[in-house]
PDB file of N, CA and C in Angstrom:
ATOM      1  N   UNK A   1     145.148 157.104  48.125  1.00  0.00           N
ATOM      2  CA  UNK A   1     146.503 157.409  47.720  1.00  0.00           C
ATOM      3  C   UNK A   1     147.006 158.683  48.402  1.00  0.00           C
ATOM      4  N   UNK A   2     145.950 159.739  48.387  1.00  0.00           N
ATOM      5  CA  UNK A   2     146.442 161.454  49.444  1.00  0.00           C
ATOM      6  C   UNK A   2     146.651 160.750  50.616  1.00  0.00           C
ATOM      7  N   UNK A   3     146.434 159.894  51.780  1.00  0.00           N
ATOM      8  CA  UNK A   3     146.703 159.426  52.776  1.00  0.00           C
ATOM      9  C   UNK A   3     147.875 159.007  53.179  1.00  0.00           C
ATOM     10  N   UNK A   4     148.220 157.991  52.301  1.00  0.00           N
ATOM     11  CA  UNK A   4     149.550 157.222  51.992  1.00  0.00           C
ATOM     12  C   UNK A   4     150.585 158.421  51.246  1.00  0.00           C
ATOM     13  N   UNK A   5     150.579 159.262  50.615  1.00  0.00           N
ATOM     14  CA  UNK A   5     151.858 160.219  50.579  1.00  0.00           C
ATOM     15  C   UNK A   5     151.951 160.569  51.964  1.00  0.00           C
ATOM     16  N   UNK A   6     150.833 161.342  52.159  1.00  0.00           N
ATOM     17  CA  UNK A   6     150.863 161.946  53.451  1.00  0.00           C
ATOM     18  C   UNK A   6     151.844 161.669  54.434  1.00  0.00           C
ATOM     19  N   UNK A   7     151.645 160.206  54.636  1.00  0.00           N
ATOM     20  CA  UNK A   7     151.887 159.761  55.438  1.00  0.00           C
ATOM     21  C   UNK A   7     153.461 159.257  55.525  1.00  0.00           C
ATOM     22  N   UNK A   8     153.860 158.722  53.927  1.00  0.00           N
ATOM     23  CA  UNK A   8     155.031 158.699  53.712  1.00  0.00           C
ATOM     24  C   UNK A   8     156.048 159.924  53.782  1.00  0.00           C
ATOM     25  N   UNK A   9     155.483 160.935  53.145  1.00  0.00           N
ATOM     26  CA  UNK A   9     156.580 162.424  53.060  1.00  0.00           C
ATOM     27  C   UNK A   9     156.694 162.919  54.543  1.00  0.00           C
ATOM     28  N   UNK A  10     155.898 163.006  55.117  1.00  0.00           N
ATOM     29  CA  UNK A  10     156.031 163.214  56.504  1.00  0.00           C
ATOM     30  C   UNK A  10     156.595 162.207  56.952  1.00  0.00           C
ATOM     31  N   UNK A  11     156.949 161.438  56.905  1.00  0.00           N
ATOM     32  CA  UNK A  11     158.309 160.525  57.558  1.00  0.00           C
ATOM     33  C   UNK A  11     159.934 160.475  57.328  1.00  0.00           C
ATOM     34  N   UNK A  12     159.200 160.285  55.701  1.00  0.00           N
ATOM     35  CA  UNK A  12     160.649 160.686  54.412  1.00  0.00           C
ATOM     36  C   UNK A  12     161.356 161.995  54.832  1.00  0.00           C
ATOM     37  N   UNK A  13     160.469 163.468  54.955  1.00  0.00           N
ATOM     38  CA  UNK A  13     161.669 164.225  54.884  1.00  0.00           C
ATOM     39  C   UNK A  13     161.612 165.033  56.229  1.00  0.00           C
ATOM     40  N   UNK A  14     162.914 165.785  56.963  1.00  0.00           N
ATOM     41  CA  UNK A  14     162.417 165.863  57.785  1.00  0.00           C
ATOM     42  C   UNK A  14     162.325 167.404  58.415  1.00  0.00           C
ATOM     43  N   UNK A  15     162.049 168.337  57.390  1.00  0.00           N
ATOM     44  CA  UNK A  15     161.110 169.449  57.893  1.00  0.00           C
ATOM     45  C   UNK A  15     159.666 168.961  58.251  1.00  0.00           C
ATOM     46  N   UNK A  16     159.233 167.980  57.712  1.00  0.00           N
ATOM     47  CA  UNK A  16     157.935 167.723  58.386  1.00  0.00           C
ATOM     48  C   UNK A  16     158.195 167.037  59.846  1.00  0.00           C
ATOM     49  N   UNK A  17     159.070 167.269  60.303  1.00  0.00           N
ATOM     50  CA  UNK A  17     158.763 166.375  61.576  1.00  0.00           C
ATOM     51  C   UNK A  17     158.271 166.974  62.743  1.00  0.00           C
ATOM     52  N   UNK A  18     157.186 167.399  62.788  1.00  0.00           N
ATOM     53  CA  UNK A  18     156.561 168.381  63.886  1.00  0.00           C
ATOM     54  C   UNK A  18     155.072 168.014  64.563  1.00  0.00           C
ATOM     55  N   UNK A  19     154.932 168.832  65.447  1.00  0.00           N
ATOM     56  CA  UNK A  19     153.649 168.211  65.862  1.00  0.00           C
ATOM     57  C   UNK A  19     152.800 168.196  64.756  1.00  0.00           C
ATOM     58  N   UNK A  20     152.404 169.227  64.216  1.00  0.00           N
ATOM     59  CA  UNK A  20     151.470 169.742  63.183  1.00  0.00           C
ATOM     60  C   UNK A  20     150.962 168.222  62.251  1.00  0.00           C
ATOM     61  N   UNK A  21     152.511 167.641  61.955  1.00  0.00           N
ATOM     62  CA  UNK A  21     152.146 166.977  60.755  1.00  0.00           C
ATOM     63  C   UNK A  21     152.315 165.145  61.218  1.00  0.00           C
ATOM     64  N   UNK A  22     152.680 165.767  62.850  1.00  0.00           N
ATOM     65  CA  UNK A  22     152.177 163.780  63.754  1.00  0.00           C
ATOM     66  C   UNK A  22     150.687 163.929  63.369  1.00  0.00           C
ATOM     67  N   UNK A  23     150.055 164.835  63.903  1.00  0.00           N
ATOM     68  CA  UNK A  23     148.753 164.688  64.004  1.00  0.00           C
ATOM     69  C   UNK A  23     148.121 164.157  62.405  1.00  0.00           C
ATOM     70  N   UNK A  24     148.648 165.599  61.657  1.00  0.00           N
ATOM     71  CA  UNK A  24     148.248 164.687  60.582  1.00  0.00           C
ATOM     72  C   UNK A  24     148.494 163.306  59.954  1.00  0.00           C
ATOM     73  N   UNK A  25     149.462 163.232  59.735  1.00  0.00           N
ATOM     74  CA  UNK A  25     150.016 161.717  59.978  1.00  0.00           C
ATOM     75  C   UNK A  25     148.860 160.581  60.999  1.00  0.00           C
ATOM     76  N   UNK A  26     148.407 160.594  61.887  1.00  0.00           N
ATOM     77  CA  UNK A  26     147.510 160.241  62.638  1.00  0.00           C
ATOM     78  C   UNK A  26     146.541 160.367  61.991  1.00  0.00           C
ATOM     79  N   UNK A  27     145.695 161.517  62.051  1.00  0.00           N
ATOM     80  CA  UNK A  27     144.638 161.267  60.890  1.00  0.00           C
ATOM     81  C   UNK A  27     144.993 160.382  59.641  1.00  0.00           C
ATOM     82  N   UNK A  28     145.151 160.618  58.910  1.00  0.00           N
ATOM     83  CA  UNK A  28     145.553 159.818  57.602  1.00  0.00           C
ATOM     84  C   UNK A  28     145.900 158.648  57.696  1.00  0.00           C
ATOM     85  N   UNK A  29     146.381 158.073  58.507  1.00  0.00           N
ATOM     86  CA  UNK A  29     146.300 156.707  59.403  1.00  0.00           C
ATOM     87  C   UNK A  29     144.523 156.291  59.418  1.00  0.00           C
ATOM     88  N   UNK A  30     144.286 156.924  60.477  1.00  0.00           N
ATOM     89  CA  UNK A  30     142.728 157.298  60.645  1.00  0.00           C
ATOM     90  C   UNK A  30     142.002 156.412  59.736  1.00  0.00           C
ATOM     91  N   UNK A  31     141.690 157.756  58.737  1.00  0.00           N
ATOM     92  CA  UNK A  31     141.357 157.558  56.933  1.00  0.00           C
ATOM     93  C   UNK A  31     141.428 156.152  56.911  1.00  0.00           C
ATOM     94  N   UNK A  32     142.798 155.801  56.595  1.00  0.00           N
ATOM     95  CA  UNK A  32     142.899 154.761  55.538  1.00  0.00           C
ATOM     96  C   UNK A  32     142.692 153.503  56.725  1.00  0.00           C
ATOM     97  N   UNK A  33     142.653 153.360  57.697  1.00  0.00           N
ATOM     98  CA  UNK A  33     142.597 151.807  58.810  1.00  0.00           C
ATOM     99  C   UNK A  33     140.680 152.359  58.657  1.00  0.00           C
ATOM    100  N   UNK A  34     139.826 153.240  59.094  1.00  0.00           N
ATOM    101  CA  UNK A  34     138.936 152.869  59.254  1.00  0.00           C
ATOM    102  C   UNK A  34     137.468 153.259  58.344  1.00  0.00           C
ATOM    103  N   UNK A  35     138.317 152.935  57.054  1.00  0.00           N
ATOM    104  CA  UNK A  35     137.302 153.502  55.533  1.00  0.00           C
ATOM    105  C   UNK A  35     135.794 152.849  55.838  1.00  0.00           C
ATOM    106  N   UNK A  36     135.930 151.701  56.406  1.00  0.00           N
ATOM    107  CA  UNK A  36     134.369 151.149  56.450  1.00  0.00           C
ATOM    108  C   UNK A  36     133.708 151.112  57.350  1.00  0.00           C
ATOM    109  N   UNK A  37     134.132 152.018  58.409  1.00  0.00           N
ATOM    110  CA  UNK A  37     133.432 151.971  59.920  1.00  0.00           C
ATOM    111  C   UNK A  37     132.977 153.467  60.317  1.00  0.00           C
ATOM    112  N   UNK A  38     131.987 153.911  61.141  1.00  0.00           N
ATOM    113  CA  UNK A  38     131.857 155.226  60.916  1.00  0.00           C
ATOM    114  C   UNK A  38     132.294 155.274  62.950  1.00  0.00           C
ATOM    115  N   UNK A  39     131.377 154.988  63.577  1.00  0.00           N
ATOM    116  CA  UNK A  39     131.765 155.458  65.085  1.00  0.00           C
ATOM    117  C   UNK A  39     133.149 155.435  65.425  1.00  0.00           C
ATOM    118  N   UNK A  40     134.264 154.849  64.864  1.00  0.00           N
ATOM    119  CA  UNK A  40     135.606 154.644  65.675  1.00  0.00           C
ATOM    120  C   UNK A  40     136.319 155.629  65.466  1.00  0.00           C
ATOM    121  N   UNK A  41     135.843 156.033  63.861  1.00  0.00           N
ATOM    122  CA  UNK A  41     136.725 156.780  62.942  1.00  0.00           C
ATOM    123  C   UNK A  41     135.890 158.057  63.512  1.00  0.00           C
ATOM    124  N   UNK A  42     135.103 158.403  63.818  1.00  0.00           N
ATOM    125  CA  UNK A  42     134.363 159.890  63.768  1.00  0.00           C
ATOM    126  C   UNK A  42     134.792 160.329  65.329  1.00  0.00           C
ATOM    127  N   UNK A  43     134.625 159.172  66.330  1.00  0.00           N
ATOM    128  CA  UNK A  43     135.005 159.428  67.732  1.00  0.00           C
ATOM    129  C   UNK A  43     136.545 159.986  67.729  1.00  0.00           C
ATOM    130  N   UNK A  44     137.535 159.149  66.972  1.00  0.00           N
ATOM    131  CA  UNK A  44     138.857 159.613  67.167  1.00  0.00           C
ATOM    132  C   UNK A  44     139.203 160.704  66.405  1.00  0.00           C
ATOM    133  N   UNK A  45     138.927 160.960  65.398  1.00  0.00           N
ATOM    134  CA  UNK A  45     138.836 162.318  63.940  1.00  0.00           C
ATOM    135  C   UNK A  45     138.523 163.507  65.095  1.00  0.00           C
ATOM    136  N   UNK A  46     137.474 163.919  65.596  1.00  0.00           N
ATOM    137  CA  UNK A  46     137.147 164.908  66.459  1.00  0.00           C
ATOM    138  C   UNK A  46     138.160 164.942  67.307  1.00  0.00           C
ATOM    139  N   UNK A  47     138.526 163.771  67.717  1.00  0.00           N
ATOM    140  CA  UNK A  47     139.539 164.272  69.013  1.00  0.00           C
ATOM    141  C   UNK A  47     140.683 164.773  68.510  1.00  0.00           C
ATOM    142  N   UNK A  48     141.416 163.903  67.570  1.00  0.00           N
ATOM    143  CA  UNK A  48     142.744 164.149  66.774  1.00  0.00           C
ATOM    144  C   UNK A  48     142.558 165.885  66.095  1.00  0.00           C
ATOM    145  N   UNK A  49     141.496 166.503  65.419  1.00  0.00           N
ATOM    146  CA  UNK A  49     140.719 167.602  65.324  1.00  0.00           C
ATOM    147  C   UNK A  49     141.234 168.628  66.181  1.00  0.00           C
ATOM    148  N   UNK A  50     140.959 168.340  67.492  1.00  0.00           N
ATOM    149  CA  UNK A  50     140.692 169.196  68.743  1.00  0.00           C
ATOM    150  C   UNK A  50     142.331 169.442  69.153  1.00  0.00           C
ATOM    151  N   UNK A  51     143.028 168.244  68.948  1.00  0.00           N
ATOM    152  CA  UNK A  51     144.449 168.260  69.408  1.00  0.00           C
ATOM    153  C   UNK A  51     144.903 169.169  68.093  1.00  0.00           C
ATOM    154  N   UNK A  52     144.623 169.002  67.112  1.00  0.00           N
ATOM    155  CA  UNK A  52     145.237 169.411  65.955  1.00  0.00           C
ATOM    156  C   UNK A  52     144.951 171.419  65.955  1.00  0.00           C
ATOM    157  N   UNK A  53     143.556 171.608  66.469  1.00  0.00           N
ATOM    158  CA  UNK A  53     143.081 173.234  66.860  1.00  0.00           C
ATOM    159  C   UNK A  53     144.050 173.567  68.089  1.00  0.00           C
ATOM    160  N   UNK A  54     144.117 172.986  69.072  1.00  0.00           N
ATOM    161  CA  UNK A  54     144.854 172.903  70.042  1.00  0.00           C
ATOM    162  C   UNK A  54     147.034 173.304  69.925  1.00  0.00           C
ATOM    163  N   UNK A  55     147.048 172.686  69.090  1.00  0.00           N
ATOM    164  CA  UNK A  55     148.678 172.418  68.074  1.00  0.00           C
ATOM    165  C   UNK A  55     148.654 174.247  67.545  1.00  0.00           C
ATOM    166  N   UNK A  56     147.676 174.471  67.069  1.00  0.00           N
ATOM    167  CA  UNK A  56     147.872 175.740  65.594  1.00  0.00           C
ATOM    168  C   UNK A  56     147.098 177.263  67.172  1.00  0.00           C
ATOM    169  N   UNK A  57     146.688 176.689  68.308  1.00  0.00           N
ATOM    170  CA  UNK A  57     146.299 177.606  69.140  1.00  0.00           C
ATOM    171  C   UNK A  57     147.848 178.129  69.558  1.00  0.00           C
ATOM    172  N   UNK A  58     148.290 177.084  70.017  1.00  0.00           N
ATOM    173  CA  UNK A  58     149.689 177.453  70.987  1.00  0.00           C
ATOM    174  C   UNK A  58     150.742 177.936  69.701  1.00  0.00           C
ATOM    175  N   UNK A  59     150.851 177.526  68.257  1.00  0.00           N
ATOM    176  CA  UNK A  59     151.546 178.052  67.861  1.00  0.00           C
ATOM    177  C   UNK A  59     151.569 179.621  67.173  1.00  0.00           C
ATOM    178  N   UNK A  60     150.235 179.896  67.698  1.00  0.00           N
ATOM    179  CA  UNK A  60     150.032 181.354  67.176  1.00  0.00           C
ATOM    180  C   UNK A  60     150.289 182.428  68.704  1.00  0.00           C
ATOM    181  N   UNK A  61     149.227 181.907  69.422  1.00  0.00           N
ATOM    182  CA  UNK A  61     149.636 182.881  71.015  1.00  0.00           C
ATOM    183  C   UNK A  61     150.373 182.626  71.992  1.00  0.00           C
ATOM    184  N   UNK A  62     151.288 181.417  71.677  1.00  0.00           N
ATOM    185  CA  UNK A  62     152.111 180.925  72.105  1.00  0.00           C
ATOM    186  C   UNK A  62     153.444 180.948  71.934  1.00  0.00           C
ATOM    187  N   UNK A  63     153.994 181.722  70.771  1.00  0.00           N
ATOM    188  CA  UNK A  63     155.241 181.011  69.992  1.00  0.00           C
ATOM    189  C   UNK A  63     156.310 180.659  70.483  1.00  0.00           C
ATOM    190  N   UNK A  64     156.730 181.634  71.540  1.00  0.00           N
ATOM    191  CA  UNK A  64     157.732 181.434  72.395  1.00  0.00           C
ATOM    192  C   UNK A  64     158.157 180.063  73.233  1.00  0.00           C
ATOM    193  N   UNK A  65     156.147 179.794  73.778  1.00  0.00           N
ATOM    194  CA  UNK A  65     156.483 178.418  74.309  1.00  0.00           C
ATOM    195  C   UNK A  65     156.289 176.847  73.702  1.00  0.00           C
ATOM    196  N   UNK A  66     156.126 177.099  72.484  1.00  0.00           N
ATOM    197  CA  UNK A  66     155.557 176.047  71.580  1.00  0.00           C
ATOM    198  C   UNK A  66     156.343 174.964  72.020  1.00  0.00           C
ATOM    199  N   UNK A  67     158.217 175.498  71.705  1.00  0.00           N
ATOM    200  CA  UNK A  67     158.879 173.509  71.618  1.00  0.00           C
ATOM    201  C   UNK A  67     158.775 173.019  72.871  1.00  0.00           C
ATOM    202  N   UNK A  68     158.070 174.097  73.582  1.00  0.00           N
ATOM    203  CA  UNK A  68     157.994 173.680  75.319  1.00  0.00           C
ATOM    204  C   UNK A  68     156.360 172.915  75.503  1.00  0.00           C
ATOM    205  N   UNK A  69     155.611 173.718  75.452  1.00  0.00           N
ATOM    206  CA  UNK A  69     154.682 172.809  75.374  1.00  0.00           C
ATOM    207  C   UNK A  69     153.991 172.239  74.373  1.00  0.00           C
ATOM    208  N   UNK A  70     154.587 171.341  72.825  1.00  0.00           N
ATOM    209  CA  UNK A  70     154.356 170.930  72.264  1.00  0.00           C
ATOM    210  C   UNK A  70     155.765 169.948  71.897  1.00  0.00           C
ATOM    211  N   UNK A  71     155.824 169.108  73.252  1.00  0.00           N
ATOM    212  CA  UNK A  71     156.986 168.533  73.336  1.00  0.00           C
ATOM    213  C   UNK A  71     156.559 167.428  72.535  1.00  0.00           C
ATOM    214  N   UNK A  72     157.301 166.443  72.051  1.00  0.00           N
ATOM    215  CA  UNK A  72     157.092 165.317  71.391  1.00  0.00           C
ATOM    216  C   UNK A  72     156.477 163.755  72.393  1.00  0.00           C
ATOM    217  N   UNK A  73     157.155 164.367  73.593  1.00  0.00           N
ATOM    218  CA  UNK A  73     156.480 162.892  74.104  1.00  0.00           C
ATOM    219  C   UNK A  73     154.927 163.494  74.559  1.00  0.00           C
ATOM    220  N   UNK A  74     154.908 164.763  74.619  1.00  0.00           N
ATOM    221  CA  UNK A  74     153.281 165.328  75.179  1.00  0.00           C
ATOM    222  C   UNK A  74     152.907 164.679  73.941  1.00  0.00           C
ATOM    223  N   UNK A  75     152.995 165.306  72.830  1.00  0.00           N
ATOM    224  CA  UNK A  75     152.082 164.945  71.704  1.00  0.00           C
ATOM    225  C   UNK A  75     151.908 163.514  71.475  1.00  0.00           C
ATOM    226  N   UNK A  76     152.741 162.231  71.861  1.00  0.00           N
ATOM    227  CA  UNK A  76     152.231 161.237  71.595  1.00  0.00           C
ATOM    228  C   UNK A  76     151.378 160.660  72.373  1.00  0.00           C
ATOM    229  N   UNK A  77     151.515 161.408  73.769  1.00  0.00           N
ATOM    230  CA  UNK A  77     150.335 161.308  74.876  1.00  0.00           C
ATOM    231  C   UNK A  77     148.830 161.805  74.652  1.00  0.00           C
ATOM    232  N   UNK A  78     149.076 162.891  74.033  1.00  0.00           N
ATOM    233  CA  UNK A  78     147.932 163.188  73.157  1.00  0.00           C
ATOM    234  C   UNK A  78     147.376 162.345  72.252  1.00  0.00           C
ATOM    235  N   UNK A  79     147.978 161.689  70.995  1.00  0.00           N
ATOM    236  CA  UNK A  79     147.551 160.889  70.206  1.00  0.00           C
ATOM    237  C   UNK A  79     146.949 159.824  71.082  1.00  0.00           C
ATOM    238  N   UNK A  80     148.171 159.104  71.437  1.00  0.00           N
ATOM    239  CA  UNK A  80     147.331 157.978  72.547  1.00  0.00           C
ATOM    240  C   UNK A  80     146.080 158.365  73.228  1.00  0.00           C
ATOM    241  N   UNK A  81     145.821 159.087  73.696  1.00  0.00           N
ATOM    242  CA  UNK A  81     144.445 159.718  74.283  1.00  0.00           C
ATOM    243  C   UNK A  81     143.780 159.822  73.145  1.00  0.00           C
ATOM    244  N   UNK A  82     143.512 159.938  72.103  1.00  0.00           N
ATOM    245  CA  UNK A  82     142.701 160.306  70.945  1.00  0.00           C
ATOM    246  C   UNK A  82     142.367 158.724  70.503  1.00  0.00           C
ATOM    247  N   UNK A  83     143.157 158.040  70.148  1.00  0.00           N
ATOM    248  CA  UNK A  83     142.899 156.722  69.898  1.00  0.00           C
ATOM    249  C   UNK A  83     142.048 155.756  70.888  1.00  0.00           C
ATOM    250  N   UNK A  84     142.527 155.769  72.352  1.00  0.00           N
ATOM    251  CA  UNK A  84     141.682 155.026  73.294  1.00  0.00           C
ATOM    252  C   UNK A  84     140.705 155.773  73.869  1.00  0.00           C
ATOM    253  N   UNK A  85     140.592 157.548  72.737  1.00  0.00           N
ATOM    254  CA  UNK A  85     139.186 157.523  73.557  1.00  0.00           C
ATOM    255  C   UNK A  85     138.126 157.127  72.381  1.00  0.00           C
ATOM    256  N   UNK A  86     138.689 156.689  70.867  1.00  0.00           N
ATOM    257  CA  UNK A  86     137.925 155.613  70.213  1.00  0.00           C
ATOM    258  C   UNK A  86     137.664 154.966  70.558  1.00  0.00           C
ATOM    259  N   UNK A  87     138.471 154.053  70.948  1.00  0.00           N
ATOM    260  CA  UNK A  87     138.314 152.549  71.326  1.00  0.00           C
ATOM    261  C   UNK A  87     137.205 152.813  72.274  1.00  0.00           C
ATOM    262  N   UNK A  88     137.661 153.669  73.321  1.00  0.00           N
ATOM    263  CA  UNK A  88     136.316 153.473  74.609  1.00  0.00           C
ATOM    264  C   UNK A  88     135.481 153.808  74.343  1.00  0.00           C
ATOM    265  N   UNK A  89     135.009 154.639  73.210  1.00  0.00           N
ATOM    266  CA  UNK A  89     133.769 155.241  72.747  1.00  0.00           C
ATOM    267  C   UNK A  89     133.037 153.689  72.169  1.00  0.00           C
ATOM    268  N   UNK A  90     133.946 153.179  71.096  1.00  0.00           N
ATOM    269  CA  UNK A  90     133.491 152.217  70.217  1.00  0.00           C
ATOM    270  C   UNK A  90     133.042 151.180  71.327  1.00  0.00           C
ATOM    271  N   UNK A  91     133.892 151.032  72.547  1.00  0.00           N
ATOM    272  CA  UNK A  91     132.987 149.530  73.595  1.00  0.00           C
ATOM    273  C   UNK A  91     131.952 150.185  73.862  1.00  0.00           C
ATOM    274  N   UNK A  92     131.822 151.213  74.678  1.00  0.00           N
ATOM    275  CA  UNK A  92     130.724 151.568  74.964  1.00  0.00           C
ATOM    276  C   UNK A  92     129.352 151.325  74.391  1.00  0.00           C
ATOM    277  N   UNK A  93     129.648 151.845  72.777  1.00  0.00           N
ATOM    278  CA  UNK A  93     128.699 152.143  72.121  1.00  0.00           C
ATOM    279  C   UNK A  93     127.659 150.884  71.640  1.00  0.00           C
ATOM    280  N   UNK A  94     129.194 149.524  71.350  1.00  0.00           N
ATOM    281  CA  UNK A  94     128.896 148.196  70.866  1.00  0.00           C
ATOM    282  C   UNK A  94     128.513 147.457  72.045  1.00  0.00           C
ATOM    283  N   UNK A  95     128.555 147.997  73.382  1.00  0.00           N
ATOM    284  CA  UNK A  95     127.707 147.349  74.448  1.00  0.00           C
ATOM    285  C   UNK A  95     126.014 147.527  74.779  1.00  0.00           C
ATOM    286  N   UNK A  96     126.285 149.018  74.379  1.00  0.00           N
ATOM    287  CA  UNK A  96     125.195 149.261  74.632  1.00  0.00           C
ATOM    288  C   UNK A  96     123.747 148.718  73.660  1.00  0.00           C
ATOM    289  N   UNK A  97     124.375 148.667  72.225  1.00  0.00           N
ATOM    290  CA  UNK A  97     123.682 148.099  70.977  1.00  0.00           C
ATOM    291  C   UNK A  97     123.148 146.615  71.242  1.00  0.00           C
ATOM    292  N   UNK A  98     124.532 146.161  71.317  1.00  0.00           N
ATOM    293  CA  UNK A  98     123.988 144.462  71.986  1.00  0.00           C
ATOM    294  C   UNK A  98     123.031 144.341  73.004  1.00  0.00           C
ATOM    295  N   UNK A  99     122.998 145.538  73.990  1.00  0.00           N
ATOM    296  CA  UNK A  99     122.048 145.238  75.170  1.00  0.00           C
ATOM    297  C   UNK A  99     120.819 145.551  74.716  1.00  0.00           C
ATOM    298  N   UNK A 100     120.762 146.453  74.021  1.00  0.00           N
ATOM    299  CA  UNK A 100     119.337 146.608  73.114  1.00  0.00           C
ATOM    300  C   UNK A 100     118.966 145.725  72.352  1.00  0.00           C
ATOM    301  N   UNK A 101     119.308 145.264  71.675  1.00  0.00           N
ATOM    302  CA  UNK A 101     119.222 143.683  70.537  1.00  0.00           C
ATOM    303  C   UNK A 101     118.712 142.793  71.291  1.00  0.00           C
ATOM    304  N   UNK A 102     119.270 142.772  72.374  1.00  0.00           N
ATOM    305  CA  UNK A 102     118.758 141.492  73.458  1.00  0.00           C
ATOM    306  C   UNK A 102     117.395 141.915  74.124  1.00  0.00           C
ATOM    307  N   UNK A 103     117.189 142.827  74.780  1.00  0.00           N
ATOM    308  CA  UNK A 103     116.003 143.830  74.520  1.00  0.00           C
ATOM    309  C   UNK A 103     115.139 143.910  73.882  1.00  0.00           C
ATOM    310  N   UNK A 104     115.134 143.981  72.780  1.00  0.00           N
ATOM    311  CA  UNK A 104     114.830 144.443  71.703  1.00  0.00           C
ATOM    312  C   UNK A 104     113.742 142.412  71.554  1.00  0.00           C
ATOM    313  N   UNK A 105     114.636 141.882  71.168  1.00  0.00           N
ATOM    314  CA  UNK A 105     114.106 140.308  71.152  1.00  0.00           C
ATOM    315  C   UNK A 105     113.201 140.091  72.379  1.00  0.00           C
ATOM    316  N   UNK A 106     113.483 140.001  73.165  1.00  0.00           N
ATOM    317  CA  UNK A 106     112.370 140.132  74.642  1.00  0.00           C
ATOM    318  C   UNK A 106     111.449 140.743  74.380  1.00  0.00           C
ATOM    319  N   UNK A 107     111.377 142.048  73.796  1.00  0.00           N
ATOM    320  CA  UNK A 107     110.383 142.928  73.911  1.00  0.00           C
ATOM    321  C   UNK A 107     109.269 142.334  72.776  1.00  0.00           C
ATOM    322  N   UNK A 108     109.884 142.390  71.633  1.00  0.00           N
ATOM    323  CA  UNK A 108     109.179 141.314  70.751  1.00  0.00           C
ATOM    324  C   UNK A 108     108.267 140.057  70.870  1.00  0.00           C
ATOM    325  N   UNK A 109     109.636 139.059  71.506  1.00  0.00           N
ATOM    326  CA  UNK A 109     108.527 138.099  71.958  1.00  0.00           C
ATOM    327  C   UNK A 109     107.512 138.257  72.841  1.00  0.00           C
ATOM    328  N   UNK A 110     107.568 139.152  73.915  1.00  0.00           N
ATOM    329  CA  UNK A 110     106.483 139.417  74.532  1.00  0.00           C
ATOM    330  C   UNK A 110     105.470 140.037  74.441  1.00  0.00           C
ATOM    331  N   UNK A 111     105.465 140.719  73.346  1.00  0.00           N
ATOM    332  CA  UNK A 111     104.328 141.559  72.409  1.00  0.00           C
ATOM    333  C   UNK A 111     103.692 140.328  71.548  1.00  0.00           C
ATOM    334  N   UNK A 112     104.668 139.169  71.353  1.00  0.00           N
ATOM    335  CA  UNK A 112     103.816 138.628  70.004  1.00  0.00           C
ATOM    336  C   UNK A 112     102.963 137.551  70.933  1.00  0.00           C
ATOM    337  N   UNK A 113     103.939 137.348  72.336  1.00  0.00           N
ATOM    338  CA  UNK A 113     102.878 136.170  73.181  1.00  0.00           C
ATOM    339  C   UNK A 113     101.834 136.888  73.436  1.00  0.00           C
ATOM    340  N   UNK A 114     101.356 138.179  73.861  1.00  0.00           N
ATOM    341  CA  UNK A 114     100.080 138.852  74.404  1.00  0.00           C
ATOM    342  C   UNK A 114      99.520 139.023  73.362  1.00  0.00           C
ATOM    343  N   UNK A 115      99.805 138.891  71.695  1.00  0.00           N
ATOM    344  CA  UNK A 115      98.740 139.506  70.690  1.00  0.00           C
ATOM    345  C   UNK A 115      97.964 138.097  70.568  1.00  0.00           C
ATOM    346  N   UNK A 116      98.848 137.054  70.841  1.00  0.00           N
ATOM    347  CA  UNK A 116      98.511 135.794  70.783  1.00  0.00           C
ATOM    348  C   UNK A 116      97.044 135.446  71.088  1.00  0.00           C
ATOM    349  N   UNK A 117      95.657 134.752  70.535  1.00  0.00           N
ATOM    350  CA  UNK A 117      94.758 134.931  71.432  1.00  0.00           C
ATOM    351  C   UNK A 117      94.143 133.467  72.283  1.00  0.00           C
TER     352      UNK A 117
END
């Protein structure tokens, strides 16, 4: 339910409409699409994270240039980068698993043909 306000009031009103609270908004998205999965959600959380440290860096030693470089189409370029570097994390990861499984069965049967006597 904290996800879903979140996510609503930051749309609803519009002092929230800033980078600060896309990102969050993004996370909380996050949250609630990937409650039962851990690699997709942990790969993109860190990144969204990093953009989000990144957001609160420039608006402290930055202030002057913030609406400059925390333009709105940068930041959705950002998000997008945070999301497909889930996704590419998650193929990677689910390729590599399968190639082991398959592996993994080979290796087996060929241990159980040599114990064989």
């Amino acid at each position: 339910m904290g996800n879903t306000t979140v996510i609503v009031v930051s749309r609803l009103d519009s002092k929230f409409h800033t980078p600060m609270y896309f990102f969050l908004t993004n996370l909380s998205f996050l949250d609630l699409a990937f409650t039962t999965s851990i690699m997709p959600s942990c790969s993109t959380e860190c990144v969204l994270l990093t953009i989000m440290a990144f957001d609160r860096y420039v608006a402290v030693y930055r202030p002057l240039n913030y609406t400059t470089v925390m333009h709105p189409s940068f930041c959705k370029a950002l998000a997008g980068r945070a999301w497909l570097s889930g996704v590419g994390n998650t193929l990677i990861q689910s390729t590599i698993t399968c190639g082991f499984l398959d592996v993994g069965t080979i290796v087996s049967t060929t241990s159980c043909v040599k114990c064989l006597p």
